[in-house]
PDB file of N, CA and C in Angstrom:
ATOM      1  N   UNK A   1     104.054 101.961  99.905  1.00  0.00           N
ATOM      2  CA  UNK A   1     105.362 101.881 100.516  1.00  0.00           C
ATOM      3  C   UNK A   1     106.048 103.233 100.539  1.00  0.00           C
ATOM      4  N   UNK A   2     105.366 104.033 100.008  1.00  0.00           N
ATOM      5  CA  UNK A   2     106.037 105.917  99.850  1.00  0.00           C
ATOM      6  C   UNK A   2     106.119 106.188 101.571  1.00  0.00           C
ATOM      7  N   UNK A   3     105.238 105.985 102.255  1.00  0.00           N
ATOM      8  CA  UNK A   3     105.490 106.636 103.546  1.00  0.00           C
ATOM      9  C   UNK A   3     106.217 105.393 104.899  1.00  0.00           C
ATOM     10  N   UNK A   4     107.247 105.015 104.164  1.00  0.00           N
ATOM     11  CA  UNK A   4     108.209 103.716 105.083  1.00  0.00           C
ATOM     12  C   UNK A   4     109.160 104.037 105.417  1.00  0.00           C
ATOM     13  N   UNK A   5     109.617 104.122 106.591  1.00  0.00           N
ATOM     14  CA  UNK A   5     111.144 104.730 107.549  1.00  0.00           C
ATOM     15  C   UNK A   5     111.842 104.376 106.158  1.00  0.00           C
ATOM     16  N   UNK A   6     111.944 102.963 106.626  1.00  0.00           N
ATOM     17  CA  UNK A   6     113.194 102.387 105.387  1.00  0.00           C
ATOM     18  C   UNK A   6     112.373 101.276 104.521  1.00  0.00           C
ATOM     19  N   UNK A   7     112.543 101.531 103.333  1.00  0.00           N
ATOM     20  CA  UNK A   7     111.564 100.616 102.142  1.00  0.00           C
ATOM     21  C   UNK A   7     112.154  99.027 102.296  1.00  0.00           C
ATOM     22  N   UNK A   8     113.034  98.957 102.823  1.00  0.00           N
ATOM     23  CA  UNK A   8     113.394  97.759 103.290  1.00  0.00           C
ATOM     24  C   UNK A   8     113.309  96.941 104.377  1.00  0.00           C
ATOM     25  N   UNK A   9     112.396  97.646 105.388  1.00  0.00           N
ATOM     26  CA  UNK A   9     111.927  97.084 106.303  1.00  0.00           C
ATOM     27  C   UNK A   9     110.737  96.351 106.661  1.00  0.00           C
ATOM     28  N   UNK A  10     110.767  95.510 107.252  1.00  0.00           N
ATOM     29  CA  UNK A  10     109.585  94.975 107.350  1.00  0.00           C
ATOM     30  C   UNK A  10     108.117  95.240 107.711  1.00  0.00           C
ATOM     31  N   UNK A  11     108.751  96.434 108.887  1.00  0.00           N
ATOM     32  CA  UNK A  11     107.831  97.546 109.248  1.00  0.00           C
ATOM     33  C   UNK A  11     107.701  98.518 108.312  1.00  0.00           C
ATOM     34  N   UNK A  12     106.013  98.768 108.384  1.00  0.00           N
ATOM     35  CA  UNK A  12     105.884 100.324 107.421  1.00  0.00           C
ATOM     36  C   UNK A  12     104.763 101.048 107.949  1.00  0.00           C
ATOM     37  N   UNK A  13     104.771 102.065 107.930  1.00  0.00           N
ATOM     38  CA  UNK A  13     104.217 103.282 108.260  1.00  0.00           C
ATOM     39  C   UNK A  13     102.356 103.567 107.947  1.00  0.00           C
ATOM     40  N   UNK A  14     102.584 102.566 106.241  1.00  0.00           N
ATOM     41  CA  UNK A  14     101.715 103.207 105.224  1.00  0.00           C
ATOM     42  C   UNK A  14     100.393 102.376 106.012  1.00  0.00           C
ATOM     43  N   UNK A  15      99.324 103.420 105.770  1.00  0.00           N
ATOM     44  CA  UNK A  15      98.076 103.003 105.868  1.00  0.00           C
ATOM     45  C   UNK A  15      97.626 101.864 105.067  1.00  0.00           C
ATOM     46  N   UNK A  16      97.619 101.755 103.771  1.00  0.00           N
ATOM     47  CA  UNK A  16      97.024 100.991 103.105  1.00  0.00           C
ATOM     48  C   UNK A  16      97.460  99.491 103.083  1.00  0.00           C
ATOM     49  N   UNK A  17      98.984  99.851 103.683  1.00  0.00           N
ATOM     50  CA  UNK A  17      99.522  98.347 103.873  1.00  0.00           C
ATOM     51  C   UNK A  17      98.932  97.566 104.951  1.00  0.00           C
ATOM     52  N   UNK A  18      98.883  98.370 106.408  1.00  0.00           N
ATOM     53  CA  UNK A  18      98.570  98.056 107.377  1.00  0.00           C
ATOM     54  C   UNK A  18      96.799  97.445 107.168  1.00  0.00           C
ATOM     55  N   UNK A  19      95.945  98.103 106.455  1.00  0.00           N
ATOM     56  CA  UNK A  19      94.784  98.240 106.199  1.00  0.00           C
ATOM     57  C   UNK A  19      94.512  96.491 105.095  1.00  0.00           C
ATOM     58  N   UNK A  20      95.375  96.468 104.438  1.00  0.00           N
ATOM     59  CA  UNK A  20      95.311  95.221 103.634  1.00  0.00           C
ATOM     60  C   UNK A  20      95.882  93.699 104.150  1.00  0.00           C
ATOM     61  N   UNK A  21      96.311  94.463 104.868  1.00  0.00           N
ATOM     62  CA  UNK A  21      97.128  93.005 106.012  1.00  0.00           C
ATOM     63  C   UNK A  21      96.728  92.848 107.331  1.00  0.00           C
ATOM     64  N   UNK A  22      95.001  93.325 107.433  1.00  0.00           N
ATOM     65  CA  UNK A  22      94.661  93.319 108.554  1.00  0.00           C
ATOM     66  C   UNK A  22      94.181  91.627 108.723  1.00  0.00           C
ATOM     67  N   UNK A  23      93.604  90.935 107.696  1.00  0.00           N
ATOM     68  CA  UNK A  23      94.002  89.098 108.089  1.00  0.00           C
ATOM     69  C   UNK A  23      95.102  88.651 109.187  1.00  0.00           C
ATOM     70  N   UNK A  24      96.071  89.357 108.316  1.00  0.00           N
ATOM     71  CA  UNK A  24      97.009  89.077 109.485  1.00  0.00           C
ATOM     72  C   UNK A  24      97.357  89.289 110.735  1.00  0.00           C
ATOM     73  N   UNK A  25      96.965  90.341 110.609  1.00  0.00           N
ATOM     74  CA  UNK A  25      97.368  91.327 112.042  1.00  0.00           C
ATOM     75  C   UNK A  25      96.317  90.808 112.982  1.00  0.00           C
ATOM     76  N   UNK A  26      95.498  90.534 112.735  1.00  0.00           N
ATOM     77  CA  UNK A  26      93.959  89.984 113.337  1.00  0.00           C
ATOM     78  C   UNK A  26      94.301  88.421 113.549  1.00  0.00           C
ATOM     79  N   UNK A  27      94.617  87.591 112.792  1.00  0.00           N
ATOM     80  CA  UNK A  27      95.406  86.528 112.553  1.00  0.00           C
ATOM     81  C   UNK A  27      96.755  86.411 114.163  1.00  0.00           C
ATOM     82  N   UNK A  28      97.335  86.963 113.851  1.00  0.00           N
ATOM     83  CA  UNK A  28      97.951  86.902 114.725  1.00  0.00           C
ATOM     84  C   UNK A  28      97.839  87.560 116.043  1.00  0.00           C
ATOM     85  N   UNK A  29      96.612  88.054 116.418  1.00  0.00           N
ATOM     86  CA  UNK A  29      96.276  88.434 117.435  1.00  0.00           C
ATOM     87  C   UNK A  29      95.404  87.431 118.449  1.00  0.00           C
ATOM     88  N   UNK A  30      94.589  86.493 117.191  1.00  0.00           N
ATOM     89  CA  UNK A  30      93.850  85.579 117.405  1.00  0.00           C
ATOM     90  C   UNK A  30      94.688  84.720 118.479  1.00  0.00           C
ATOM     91  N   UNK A  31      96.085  84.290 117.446  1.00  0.00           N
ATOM     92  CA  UNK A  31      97.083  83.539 118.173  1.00  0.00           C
ATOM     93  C   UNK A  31      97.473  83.770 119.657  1.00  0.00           C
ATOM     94  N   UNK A  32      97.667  84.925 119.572  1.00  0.00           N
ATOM     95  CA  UNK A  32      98.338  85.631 121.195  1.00  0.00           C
ATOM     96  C   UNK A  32      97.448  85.399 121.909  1.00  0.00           C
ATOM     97  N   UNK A  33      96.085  85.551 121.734  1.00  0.00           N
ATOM     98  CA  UNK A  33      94.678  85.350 122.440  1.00  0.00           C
ATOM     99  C   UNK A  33      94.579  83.873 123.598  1.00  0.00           C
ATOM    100  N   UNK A  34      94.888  83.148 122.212  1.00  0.00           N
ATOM    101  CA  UNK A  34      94.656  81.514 122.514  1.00  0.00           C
ATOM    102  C   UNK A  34      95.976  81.040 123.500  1.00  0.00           C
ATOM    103  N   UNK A  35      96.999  81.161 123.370  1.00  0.00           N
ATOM    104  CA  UNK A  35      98.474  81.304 123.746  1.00  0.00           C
ATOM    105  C   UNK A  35      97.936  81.905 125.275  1.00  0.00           C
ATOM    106  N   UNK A  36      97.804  83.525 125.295  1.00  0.00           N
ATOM    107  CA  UNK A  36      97.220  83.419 126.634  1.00  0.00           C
ATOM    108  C   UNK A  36      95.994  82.805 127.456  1.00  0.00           C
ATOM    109  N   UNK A  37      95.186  82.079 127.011  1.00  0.00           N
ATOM    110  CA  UNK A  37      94.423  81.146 127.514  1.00  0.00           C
ATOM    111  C   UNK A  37      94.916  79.903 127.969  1.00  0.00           C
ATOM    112  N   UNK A  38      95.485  79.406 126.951  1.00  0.00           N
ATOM    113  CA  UNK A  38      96.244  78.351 127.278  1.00  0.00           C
ATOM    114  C   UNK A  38      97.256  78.269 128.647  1.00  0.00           C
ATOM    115  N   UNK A  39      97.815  79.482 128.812  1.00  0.00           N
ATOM    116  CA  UNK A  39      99.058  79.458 130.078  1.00  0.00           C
ATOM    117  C   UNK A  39      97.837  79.960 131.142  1.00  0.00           C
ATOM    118  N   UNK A  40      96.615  80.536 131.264  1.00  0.00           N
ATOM    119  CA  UNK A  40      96.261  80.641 131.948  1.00  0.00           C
ATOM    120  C   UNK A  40      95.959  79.318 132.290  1.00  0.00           C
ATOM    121  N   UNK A  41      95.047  78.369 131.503  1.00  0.00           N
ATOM    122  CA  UNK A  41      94.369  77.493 132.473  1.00  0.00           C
ATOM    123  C   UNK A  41      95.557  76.592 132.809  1.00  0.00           C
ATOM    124  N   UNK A  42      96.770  76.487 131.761  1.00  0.00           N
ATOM    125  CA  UNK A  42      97.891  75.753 132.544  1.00  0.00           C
ATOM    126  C   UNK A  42      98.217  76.047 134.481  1.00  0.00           C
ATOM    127  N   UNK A  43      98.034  77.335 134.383  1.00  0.00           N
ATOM    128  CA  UNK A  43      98.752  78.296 136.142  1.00  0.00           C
ATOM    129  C   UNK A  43      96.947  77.682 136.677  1.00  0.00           C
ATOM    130  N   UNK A  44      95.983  77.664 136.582  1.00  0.00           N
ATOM    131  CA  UNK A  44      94.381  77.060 136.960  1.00  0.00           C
ATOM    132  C   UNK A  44      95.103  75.625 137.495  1.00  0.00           C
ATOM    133  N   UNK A  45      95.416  74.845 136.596  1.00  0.00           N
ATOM    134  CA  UNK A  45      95.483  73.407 136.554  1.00  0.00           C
ATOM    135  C   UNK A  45      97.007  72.930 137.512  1.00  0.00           C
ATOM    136  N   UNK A  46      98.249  74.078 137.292  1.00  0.00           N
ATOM    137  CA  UNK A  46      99.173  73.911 138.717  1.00  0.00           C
ATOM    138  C   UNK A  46      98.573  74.396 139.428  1.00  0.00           C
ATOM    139  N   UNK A  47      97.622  75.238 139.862  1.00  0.00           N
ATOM    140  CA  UNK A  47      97.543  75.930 141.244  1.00  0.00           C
ATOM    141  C   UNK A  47      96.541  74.684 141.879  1.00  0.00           C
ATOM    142  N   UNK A  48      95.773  74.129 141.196  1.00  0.00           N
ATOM    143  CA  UNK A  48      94.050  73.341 141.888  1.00  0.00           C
ATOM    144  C   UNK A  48      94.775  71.758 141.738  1.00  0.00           C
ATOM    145  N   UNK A  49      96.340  71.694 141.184  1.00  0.00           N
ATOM    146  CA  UNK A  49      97.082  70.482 141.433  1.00  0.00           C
ATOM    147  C   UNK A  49      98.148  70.292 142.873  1.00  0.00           C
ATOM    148  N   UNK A  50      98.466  71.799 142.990  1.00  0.00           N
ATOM    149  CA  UNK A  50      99.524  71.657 144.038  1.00  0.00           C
ATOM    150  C   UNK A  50     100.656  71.105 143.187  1.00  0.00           C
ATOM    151  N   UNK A  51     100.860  71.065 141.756  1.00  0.00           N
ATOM    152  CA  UNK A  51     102.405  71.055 141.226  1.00  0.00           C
ATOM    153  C   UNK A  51     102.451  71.926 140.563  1.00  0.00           C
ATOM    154  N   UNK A  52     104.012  72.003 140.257  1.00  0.00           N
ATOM    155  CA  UNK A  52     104.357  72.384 139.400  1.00  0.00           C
ATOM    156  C   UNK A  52     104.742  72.282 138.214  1.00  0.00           C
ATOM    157  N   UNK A  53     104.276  72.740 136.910  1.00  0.00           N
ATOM    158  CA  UNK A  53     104.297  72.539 135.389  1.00  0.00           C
ATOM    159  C   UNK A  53     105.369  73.219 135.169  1.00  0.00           C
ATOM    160  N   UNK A  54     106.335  72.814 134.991  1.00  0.00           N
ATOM    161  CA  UNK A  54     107.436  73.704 134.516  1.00  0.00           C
ATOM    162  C   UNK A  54     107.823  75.294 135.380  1.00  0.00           C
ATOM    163  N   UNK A  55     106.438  75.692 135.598  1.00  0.00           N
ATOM    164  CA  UNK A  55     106.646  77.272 135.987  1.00  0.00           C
ATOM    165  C   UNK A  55     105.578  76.969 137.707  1.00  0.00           C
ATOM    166  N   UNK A  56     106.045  78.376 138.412  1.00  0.00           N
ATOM    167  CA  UNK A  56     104.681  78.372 139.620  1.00  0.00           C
ATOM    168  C   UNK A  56     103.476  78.938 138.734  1.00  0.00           C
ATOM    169  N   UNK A  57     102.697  78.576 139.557  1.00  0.00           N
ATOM    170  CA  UNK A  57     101.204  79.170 138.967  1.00  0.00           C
ATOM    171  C   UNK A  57     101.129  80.611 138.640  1.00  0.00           C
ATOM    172  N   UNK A  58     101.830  81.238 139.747  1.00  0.00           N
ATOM    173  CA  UNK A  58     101.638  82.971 139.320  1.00  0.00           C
ATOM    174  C   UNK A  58     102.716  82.937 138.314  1.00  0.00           C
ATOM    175  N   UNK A  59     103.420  82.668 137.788  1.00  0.00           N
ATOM    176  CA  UNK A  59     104.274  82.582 136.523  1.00  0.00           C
ATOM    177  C   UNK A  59     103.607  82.373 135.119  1.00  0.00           C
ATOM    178  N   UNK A  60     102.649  81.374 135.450  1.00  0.00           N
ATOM    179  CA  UNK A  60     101.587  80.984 134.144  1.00  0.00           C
ATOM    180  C   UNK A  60     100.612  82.124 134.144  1.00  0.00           C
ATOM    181  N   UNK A  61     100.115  82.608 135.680  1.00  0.00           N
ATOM    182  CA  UNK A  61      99.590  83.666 135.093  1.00  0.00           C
ATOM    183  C   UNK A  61      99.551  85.116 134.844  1.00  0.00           C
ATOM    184  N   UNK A  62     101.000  85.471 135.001  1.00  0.00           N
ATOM    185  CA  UNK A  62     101.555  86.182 134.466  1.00  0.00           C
ATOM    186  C   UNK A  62     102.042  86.473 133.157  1.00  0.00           C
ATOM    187  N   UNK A  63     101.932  85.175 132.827  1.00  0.00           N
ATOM    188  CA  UNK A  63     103.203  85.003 130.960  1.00  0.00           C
ATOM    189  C   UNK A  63     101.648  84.805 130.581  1.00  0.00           C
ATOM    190  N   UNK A  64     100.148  84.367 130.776  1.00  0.00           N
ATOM    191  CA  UNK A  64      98.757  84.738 130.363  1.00  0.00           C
ATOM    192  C   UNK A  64      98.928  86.227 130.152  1.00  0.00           C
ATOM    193  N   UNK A  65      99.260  87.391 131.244  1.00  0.00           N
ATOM    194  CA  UNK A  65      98.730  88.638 131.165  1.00  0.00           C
ATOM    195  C   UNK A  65      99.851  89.426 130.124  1.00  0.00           C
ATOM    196  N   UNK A  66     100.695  88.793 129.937  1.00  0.00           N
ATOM    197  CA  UNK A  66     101.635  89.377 129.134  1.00  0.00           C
ATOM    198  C   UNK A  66     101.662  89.050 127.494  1.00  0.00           C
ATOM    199  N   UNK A  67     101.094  87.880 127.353  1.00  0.00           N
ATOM    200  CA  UNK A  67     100.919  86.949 126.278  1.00  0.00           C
ATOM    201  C   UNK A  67      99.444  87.831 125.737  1.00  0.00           C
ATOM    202  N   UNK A  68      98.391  88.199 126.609  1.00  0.00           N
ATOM    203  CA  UNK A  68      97.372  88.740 125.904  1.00  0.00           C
ATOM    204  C   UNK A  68      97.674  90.314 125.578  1.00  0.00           C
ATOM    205  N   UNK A  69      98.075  90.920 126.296  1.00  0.00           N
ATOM    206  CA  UNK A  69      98.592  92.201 126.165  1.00  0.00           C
ATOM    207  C   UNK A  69      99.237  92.873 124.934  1.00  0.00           C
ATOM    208  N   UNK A  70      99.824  92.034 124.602  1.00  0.00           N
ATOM    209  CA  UNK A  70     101.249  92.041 123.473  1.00  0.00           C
ATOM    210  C   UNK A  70      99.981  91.335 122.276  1.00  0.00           C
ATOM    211  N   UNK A  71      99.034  90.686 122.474  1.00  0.00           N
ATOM    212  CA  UNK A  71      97.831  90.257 121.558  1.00  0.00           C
ATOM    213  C   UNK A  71      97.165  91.423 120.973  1.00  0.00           C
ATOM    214  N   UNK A  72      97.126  92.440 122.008  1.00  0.00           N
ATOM    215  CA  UNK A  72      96.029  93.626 121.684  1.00  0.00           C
ATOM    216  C   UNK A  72      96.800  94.536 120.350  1.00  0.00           C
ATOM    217  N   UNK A  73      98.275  94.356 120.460  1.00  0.00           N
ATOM    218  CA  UNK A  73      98.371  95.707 119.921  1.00  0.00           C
ATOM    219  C   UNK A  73      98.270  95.513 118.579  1.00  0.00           C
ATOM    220  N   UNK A  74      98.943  94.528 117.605  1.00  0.00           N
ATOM    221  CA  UNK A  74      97.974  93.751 115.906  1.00  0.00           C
ATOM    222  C   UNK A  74      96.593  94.802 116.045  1.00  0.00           C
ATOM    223  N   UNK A  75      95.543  94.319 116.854  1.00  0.00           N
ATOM    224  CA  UNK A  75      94.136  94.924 116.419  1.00  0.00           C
ATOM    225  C   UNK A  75      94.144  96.490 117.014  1.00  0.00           C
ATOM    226  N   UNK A  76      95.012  97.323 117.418  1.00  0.00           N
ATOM    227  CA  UNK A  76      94.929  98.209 117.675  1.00  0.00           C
ATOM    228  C   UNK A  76      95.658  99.346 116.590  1.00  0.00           C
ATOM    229  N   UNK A  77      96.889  98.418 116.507  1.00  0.00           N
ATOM    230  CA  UNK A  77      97.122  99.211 115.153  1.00  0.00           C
ATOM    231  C   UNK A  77      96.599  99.278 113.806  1.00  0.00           C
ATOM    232  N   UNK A  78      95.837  98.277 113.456  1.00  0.00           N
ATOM    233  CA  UNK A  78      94.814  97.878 112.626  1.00  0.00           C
ATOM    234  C   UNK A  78      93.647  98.738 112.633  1.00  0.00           C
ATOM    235  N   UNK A  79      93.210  98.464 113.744  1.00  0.00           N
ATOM    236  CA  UNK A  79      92.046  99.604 113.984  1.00  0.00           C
ATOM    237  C   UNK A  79      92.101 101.092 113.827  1.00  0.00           C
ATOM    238  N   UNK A  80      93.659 101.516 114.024  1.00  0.00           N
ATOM    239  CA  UNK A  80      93.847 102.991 113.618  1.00  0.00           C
ATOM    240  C   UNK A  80      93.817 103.167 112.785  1.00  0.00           C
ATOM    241  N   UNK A  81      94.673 102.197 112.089  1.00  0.00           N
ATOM    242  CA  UNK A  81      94.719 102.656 110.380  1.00  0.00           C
ATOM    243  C   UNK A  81      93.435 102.335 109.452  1.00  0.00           C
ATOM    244  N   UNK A  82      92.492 101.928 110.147  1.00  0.00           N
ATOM    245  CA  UNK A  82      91.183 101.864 109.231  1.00  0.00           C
ATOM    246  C   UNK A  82      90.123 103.591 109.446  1.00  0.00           C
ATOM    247  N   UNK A  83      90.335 103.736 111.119  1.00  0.00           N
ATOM    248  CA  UNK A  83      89.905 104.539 111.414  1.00  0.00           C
ATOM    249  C   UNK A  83      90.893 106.446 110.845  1.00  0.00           C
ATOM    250  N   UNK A  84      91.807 106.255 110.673  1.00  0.00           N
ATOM    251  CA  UNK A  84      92.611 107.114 110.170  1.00  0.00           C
ATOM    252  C   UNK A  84      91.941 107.380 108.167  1.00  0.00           C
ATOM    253  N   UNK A  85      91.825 106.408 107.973  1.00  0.00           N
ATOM    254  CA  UNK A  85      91.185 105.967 106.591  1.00  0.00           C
ATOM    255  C   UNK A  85      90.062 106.871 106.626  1.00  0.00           C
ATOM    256  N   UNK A  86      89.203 106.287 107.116  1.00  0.00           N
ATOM    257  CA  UNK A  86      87.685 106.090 107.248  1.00  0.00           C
ATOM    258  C   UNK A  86      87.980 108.288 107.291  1.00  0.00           C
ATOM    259  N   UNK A  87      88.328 108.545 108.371  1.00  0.00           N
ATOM    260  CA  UNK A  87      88.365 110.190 108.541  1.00  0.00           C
ATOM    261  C   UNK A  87      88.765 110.520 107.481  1.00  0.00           C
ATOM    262  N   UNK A  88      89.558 110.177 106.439  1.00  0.00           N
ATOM    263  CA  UNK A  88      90.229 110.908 105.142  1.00  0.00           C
ATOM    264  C   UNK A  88      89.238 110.541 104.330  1.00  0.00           C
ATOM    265  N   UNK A  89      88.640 109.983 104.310  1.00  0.00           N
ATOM    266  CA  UNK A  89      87.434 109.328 103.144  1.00  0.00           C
ATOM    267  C   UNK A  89      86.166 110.736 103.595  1.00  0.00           C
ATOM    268  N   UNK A  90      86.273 110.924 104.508  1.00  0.00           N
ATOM    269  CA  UNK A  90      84.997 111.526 104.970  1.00  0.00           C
ATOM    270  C   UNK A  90      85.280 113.168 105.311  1.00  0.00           C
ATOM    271  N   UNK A  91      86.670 113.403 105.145  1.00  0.00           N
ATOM    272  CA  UNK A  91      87.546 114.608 104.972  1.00  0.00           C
ATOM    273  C   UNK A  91      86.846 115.045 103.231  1.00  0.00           C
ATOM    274  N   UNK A  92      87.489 114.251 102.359  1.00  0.00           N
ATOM    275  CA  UNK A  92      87.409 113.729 100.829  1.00  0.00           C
ATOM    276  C   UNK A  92      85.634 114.344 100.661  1.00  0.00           C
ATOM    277  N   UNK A  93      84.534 114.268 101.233  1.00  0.00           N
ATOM    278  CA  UNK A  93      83.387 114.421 100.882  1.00  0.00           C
ATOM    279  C   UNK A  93      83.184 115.669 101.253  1.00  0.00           C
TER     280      UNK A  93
END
């Protein structure tokens, strides 16, 4: 927690945090994944119905491309901070 904007935030900076809470971050990427699948085949299932589900079809598959997008970044920041690691470990030798 030494390298955190504010030690009281939920967000932090530190590698090792990010690196130990990658369950989660992965975890909840999983989620965003499925979430955008789901609104996709919802906008599939209005478009090959001719109704409408709450939203038009290009709406479902739009809130799909936005829903997976916003999925990626959990495993991307995850992935830096392992890979940021991994270079200091190999700095270290």
């Amino acid at each position: 927690m030494a390298n955190c904007l504010n030690p009281k935030s939920l967000i932090c900076l530190d590698r090792k945090s990010i690196i130990d809470a990658g369950g989660y971050h992965l975890f909840g990427s999983r989620i965003f994944s499925v979430l955008g699948l789901v609104f996709a085949v919802l906008g599939i299932i209005s478009d090959a119905a001719n109704a409408t589900l709450g939203l038009e079809p290009i709406s479902w598959f739009l809130l799909a491309i936005g829903v997976s997008v916003v999925g990626i970044a959990p495993c991307i920041g995850w992935a830096v901070a392992v890979y940021l690691k991994s270079m200091e470990a190999k700095k270290e030798q």
